[in-house]
Protein backbone atom coordinates (compact mmCIF):
# COMPACT_ATOMS: atom_id res chain seq x y z
CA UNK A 1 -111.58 190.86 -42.12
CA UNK A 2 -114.23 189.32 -39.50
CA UNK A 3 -117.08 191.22 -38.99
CA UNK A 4 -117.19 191.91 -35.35
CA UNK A 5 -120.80 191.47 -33.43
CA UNK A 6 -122.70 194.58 -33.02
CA UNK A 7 -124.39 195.18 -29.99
CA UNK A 8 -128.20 195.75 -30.94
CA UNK A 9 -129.07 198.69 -28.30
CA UNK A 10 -125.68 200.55 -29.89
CA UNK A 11 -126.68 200.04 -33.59
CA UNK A 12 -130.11 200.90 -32.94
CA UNK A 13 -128.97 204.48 -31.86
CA UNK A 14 -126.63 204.98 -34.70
CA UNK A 15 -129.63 203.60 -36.82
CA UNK A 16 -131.73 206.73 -35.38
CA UNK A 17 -128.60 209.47 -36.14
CA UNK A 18 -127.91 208.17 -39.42
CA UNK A 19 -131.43 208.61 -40.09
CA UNK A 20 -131.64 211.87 -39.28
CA UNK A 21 -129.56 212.46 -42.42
CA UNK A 22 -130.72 210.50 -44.83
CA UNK A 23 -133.91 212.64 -46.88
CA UNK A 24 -137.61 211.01 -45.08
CA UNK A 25 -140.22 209.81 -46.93
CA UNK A 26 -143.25 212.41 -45.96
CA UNK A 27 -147.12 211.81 -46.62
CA UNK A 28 -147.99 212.65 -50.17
CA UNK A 29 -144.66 211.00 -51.26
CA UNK A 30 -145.44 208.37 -53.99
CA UNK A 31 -143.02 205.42 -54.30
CA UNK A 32 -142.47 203.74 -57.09
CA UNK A 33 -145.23 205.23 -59.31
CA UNK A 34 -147.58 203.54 -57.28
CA UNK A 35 -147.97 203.53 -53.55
CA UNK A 36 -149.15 207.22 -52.04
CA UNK A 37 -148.03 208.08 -48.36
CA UNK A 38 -151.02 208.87 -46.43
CA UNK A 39 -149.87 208.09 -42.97
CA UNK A 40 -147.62 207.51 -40.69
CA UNK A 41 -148.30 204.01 -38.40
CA UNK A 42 -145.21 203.46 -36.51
CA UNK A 43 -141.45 204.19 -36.00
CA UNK A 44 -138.74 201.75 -35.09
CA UNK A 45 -134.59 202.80 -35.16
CA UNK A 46 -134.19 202.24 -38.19
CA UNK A 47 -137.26 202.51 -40.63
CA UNK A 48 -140.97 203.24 -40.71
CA UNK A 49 -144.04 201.81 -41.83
CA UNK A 50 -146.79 204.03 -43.59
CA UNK A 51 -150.30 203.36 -44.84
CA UNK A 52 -150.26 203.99 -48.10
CA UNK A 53 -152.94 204.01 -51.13
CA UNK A 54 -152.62 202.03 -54.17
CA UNK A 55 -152.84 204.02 -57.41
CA UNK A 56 -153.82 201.15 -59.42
CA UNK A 57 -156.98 199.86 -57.24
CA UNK A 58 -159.31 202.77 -56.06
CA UNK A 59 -159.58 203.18 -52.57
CA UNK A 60 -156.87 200.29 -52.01
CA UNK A 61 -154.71 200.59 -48.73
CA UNK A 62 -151.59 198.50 -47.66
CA UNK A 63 -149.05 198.84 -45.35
CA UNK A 64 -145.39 199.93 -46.32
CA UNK A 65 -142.30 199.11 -44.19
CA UNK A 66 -139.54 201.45 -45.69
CA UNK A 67 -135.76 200.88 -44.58
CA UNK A 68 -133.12 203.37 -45.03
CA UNK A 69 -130.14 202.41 -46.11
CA UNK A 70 -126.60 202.69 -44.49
CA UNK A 71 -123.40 200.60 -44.43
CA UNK A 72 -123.60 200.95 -40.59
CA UNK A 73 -126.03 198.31 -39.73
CA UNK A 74 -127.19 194.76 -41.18
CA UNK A 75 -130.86 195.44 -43.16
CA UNK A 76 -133.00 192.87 -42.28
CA UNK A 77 -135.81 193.93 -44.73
CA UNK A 78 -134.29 191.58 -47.34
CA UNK A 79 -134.52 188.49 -44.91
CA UNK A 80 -138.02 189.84 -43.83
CA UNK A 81 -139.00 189.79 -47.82
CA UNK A 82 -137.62 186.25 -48.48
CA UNK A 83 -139.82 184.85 -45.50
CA UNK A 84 -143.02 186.20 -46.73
CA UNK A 85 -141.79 184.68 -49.92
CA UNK A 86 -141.78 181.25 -48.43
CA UNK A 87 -145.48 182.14 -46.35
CA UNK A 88 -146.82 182.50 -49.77
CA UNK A 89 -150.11 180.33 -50.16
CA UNK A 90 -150.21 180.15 -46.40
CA UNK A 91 -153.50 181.16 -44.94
CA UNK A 92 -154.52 184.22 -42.57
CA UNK A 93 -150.61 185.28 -42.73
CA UNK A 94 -149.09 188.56 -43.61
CA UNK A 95 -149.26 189.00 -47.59
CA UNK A 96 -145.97 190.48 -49.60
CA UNK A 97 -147.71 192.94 -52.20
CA UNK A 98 -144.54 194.50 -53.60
CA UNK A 99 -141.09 195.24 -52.84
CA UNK A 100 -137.71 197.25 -54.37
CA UNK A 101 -135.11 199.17 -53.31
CA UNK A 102 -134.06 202.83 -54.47
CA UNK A 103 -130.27 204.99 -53.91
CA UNK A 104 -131.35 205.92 -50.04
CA UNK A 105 -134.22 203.41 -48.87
CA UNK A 106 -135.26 199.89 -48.70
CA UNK A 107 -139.55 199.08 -49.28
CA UNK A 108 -142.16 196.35 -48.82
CA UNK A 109 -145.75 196.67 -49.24
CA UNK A 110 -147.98 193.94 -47.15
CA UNK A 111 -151.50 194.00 -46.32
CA UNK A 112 -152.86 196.08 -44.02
CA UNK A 113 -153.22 194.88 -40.82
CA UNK A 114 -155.65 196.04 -37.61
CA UNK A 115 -154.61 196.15 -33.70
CA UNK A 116 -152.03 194.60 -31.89
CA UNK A 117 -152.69 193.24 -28.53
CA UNK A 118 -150.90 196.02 -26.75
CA UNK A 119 -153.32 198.40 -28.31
CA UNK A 120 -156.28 195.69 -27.49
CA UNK A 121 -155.43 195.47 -24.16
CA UNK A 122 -155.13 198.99 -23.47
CA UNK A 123 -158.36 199.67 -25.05
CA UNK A 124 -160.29 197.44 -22.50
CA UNK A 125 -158.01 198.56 -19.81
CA UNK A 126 -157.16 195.23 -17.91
CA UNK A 127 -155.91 192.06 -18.97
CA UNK A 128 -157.73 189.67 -21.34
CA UNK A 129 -160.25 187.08 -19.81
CA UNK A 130 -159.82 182.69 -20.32
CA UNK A 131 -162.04 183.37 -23.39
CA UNK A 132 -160.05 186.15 -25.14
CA UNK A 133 -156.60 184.57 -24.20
CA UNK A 134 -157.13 180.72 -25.00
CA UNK A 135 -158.64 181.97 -28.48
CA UNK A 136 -155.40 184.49 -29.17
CA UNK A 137 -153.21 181.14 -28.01
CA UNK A 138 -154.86 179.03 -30.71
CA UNK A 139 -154.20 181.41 -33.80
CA UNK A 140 -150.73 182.36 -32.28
CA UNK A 141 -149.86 178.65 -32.40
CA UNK A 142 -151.10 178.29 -35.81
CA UNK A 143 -149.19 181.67 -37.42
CA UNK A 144 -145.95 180.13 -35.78
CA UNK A 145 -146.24 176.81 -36.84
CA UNK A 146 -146.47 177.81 -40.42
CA UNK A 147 -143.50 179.56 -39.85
CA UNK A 148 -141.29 176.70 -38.65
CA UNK A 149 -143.04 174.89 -41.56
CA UNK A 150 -141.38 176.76 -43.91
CA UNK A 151 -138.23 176.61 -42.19
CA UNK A 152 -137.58 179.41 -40.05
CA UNK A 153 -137.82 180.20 -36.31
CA UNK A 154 -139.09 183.98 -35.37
CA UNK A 155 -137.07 184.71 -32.34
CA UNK A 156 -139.88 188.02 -31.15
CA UNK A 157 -142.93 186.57 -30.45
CA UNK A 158 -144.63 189.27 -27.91
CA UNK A 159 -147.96 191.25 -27.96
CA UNK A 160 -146.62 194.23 -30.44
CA UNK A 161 -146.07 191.32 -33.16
CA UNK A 162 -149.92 189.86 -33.12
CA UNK A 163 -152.19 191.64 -34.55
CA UNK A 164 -155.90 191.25 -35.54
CA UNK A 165 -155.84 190.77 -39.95
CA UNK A 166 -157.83 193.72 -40.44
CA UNK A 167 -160.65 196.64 -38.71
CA UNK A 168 -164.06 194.35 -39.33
CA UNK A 169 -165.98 191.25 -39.87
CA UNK A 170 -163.98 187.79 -39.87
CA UNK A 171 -160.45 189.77 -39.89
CA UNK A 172 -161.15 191.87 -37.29
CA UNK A 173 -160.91 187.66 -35.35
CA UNK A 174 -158.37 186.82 -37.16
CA UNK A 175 -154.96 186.86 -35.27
CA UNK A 176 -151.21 187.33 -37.70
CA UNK A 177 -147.81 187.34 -36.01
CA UNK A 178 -145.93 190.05 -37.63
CA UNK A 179 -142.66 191.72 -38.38
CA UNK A 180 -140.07 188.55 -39.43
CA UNK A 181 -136.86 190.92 -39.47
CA UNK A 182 -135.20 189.20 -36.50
CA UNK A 183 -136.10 185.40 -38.11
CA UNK A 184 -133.42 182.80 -38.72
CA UNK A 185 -133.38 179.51 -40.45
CA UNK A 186 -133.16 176.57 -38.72
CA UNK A 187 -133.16 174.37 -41.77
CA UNK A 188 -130.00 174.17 -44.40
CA UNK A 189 -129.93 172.09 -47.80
CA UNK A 190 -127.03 169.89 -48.16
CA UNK A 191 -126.86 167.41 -51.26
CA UNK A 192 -130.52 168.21 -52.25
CA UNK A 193 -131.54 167.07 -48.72
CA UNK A 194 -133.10 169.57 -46.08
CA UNK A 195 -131.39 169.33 -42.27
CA UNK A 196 -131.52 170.78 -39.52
CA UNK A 197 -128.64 173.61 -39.08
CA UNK A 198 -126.00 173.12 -36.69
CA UNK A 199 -126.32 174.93 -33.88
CA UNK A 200 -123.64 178.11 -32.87
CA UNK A 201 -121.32 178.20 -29.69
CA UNK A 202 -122.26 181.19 -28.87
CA UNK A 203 -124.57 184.09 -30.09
CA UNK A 204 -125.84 187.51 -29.08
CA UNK A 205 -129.30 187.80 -27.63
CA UNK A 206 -132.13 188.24 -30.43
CA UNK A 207 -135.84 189.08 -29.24
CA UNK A 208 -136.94 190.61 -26.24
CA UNK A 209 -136.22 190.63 -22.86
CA UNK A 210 -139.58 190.08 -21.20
CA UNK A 211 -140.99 187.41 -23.23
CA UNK A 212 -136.88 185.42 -23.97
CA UNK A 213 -137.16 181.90 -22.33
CA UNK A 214 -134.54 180.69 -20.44
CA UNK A 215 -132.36 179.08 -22.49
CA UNK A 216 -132.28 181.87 -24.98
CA UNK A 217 -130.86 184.08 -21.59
CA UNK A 218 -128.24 181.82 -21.53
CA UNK A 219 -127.21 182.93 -25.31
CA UNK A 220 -128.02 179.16 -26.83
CA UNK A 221 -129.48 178.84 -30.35
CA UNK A 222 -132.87 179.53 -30.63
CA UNK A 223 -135.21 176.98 -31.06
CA UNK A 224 -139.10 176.31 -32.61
CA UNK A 225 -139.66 175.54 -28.61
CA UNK A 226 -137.90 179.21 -27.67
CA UNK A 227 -140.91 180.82 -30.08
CA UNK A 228 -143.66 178.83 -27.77
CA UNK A 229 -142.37 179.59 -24.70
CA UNK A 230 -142.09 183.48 -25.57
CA UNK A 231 -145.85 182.63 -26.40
CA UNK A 232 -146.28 181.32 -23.10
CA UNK A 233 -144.83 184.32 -21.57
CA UNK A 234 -147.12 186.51 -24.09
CA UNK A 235 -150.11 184.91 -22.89
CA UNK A 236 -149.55 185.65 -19.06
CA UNK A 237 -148.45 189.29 -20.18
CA UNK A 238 -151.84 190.15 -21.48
CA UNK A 239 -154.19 188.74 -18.99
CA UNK A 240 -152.05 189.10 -14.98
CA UNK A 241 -149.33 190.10 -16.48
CA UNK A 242 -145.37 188.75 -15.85
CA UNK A 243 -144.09 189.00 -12.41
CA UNK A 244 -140.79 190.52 -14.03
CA UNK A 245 -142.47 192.71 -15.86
CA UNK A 246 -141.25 196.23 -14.72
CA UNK A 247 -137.38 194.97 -14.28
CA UNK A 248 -135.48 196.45 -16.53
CA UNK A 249 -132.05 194.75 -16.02
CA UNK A 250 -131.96 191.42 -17.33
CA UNK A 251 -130.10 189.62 -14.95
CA UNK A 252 -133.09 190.41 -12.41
CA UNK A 253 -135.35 189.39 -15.43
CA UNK A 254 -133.29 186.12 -15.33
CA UNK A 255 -133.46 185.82 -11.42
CA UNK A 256 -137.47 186.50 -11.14
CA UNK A 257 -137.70 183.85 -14.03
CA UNK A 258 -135.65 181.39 -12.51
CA UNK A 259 -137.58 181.88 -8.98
CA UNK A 260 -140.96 182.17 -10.58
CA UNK A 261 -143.03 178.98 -9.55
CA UNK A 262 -145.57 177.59 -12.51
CA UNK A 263 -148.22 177.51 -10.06
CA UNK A 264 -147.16 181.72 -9.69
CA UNK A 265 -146.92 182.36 -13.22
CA UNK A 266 -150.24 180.87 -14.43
CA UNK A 267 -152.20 181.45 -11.39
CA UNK A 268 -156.03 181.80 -12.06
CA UNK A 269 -155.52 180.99 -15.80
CA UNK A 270 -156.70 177.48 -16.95
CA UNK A 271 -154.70 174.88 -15.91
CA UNK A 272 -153.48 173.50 -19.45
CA UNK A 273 -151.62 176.10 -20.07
CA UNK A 274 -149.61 174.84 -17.11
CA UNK A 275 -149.31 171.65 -18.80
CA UNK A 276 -148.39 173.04 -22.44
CA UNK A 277 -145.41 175.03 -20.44
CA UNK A 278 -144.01 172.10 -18.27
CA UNK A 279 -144.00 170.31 -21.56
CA UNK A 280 -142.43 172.82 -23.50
CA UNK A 281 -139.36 173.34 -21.20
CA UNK A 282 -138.62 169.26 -21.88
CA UNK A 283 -137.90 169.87 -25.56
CA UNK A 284 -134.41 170.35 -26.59
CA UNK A 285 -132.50 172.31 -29.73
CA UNK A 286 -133.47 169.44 -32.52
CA UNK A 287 -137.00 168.69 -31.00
CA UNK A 288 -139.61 169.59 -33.17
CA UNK A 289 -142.68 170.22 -30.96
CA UNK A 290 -145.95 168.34 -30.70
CA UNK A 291 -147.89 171.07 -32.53
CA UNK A 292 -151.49 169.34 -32.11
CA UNK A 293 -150.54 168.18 -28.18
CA UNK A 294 -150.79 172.08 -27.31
CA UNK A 295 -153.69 172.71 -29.76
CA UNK A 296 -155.45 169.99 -28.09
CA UNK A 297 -154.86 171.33 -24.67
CA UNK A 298 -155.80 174.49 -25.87
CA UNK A 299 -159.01 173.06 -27.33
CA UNK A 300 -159.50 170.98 -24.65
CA UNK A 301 -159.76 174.26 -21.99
CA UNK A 302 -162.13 176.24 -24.65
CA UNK A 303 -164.80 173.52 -24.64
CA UNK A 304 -164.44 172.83 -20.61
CA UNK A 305 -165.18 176.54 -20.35
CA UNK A 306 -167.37 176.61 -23.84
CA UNK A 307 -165.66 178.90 -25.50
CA UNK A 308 -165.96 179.31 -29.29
CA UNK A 309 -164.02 181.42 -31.98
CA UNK A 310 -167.38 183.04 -33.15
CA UNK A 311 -168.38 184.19 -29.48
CA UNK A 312 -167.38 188.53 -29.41
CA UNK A 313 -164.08 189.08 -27.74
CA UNK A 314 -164.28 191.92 -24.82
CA UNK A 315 -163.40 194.57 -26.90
CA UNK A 316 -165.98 194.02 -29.39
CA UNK A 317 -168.47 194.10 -25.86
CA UNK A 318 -167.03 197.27 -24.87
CA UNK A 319 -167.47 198.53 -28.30
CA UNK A 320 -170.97 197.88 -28.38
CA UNK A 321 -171.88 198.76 -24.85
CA UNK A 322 -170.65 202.04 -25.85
CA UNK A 323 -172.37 202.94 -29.33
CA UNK A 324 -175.34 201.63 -27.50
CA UNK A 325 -174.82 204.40 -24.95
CA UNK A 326 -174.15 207.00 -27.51
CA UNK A 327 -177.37 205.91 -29.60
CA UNK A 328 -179.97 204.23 -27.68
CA UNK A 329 -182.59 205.76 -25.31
CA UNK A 330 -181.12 207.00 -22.01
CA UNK A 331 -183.50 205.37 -19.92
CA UNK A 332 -181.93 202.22 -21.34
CA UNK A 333 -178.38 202.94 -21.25
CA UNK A 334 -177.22 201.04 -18.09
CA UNK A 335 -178.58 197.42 -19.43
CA UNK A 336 -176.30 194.89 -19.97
CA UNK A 337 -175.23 194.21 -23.67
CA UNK A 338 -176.34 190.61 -24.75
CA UNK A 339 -173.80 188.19 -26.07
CA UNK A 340 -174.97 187.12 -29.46
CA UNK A 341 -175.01 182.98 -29.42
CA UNK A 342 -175.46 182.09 -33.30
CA UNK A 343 -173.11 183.60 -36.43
CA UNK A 344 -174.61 184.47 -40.25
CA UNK A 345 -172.59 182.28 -42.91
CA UNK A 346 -172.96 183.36 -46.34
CA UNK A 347 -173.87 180.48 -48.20
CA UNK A 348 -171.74 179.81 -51.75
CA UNK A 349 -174.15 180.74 -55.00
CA UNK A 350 -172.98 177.87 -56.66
CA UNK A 351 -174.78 175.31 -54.40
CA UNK A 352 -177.67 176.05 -51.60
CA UNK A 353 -178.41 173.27 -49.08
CA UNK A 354 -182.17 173.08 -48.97
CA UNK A 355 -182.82 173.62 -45.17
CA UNK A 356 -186.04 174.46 -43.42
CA UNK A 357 -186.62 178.64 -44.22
CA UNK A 358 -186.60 180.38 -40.44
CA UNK A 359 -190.28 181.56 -39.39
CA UNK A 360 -189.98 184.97 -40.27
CA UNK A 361 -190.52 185.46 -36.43
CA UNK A 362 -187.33 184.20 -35.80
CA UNK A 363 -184.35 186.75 -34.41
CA UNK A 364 -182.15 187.79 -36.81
CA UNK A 365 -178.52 185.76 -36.19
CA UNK A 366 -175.94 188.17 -34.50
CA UNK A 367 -173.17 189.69 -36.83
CA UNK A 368 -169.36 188.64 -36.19
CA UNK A 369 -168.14 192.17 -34.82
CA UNK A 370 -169.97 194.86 -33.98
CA UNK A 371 -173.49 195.31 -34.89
CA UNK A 372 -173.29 198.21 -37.06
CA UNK A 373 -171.18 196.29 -39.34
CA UNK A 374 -171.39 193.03 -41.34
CA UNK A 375 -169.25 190.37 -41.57
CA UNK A 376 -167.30 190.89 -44.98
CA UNK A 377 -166.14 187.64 -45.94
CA UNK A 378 -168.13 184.86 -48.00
CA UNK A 379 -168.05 181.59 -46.76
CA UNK A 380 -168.67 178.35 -48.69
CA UNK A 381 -171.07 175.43 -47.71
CA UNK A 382 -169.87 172.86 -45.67
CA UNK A 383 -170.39 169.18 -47.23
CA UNK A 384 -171.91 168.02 -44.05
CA UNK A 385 -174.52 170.43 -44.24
CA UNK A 386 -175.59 169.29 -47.84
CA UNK A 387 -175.65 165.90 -46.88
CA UNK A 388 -177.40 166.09 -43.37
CA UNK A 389 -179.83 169.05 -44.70
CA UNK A 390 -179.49 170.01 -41.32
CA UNK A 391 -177.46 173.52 -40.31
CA UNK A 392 -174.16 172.85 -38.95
CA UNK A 393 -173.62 173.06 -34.93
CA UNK A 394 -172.01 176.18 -33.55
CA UNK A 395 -169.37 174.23 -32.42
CA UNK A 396 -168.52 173.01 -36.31
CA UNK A 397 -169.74 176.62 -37.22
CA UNK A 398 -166.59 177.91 -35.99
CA UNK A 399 -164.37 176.30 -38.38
CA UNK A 400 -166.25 177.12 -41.18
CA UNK A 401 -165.56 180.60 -40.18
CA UNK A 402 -161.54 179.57 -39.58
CA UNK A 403 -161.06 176.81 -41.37
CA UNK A 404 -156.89 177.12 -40.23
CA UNK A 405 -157.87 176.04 -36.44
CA UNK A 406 -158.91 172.84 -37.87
CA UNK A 407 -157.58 169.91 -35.39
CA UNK A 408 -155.78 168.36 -38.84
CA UNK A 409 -154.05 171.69 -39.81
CA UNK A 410 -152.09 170.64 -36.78
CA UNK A 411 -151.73 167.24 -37.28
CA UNK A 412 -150.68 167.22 -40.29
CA UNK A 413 -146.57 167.42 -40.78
CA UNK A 414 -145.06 169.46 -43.75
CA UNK A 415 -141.26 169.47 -42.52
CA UNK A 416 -139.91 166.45 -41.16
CA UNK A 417 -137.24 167.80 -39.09
């Protein structure tokens, strides 16, 4: 018999009954010999996610997405597992630990991530600035084009999906799109050759509301374009926010779209982003998109307003204007907190570049993060630097640091299709 389409607001509230029913996982629950419940970190309508503690590395934490299981709904934690699967080697992207099922429940155990830019945005308490946004755009682009890399369009880019890699140093400015349960293939194998998969007649509506582009309103396949216009959508969400962003029908979500002027929608943001959208509404179904034409403009708006990926983001200010005010002397409690201008780089044992030793005068080089703690990840030398004997720019600095934002990482073509 054909399996009917379920509507997704219906099966998410049968999800949460059947639930009910089925015997929770509860901190202090170990799962599999191995993984300890410690926490809860979020609920959805059908499954959980815990921190949990590893028993065979001391002191090791990961994150575990459990599933329960019920012949009511389609699980989408085995599709989640096979994309991580086909992420693996990718850089700065979620990390499949372990997986396995048992008679009630469905698990995955990923690395443990940080914030997500709902929870970044609420913490500073008004939308992003240029600098915060255009750097979030860059690594957003990057963690979605390794996606459709691999083969596979996301279909739910918004805020709750990106989060920062982990609490401190280089992770804590390090951006990861999340959460690949609603993911689809856009790429089939026929004959031992890779193509791209026809496209339905007609489909239900995957992602979400507020951040859907137009096309994917209109119930068409979704395309690698569809995930970078929801990241368009994203970007004005958490800095003005989206005109349509309190409607809660969608038909007036599809009206205030439709009626929306670009000149509206990006209005005080920098103007390439007006560009990267007009271009990405030209690209059809089969169109791959011009990865590094969007980096560039991207780029291209960080250096006119000199922006760089080692400079603190807002909430990193806020964070240290306030353990200033808790620490510091009250007389100086209302001066303004510096921006640090240089970054430390941990220089690889195996080889030291013989550069001029500072004065011992010289200021110490600001941390990545905040000040009270240090940047925990080593990075190598860069060949230039050897050569030259001279210490690398900031501006080349920066991708030492995120070597993933290179301009070739998005230049370069692994899927031809």
């Amino acid at each position: 018999m054909m399996k009917m389409p379920v509507d997704i607001s219906k099966a998410a509230l049968r999800c949460e009954t059947m639930s009910t029913k089925i015997k929770q996982l509860t901190p202090g629950k170990t799962v599999a010999g191995r993984w300890t419940i410690q926490k809860l970190l979020g609920k959805g309508s059908c499954g959980v996610v815990f921190q949990v503690v590893d028993s065979k590395r001391k002191g090791y934490c990961a994150a575990m997405k459990v599933e329960y299981l019920s012949p009511e709904y389609d699980p989408t934690l085995k599709l989640e597992v096979g994309v991580l699967k086909k992420l693996n080697g990718s850089r700065d992207v979620m990390k499949l630990i372990d997986f396995g099922k048992r008679s009630n429940y469905a698990y995955m155990v990923t690395t443990l991530f940080g914030m997500d830019l709902i929870s970044l945005r609420t913490k500073i308490k008004r939308g992003f600035n240029d600098a915060s946004v255009l750097r979030v755009a860059v690594f957003v682009l990057s963690a979605i084009k390794q996606l459709h890399e691999v083969g596979y369009v996301h279909r739910d880019i918004k805020p709750g999906n990106v989060m920062t890699a982990g609490a401190t140093g280089r992770d804590s400015r390090t951006f990861c799109v999340i959460d690949f349960g609603m993911a689809r293939a856009y790429v089939v194998e026929s004959k031992g050759k890779r193509k791209l998969r026809p496209r339905r007649a007609s489909i239900l509506l995957r992602g979400t509301v507020r951040y859907c582009s137009l096309s994917v309103h209109a119930r068409n396949e979704q395309s690698r374009a569809d995930d970078l216009v929801a990241m368009m959508y994203m970007l004005v969400e958490i800095t003005l926010g989206v005109p349509w962003r309190d409607a809660k029908d969608e038909q007036i979500v599809i009206k205030m779209k439709k009626e929306t002027s670009i000149d509206e929608l990006f209005a005080d943001l920098p103007e390439e982003l007006k560009t990267i959208y007009n271009y990405l509404q030209s690209l059809r179904y089969q169109d791959r998109p011009d990865y590094f034409k969007v980096y560039d403009l991207l780029m291209q708006a960080m250096k006119r307003l000199q922006i760089n990926f080692l400079d603190p983001y807002e909430w990193e200010d806020a964070e240290m204007e306030r353990d200033s005010n808790e620490s510091g002397n009250p007389e100086e409690k209302n001066l303004p907190v510096e921006t640090p201008l240089t970054s430390p780089v941990t220089i690889s044992p195996l080889v030291t570049p013989s550069t001029p030793s500072a004065p011992s005068s010289a200021p110490k080089p600001a941390e990545i993060g905040p000040p009270v703690e240090e940047i925990n990840t080593a990075v190598d030398y860069d060949p230039k630097e050897l050569q030259t004997k001279k210490p690398l720019s900031r501006e080349e600095l920066q991708f030492l640091y995120f070597p993933e934002l290179r301009e070739k990482k998005f230049r370069e073509v692994l899927l031809e299709i």
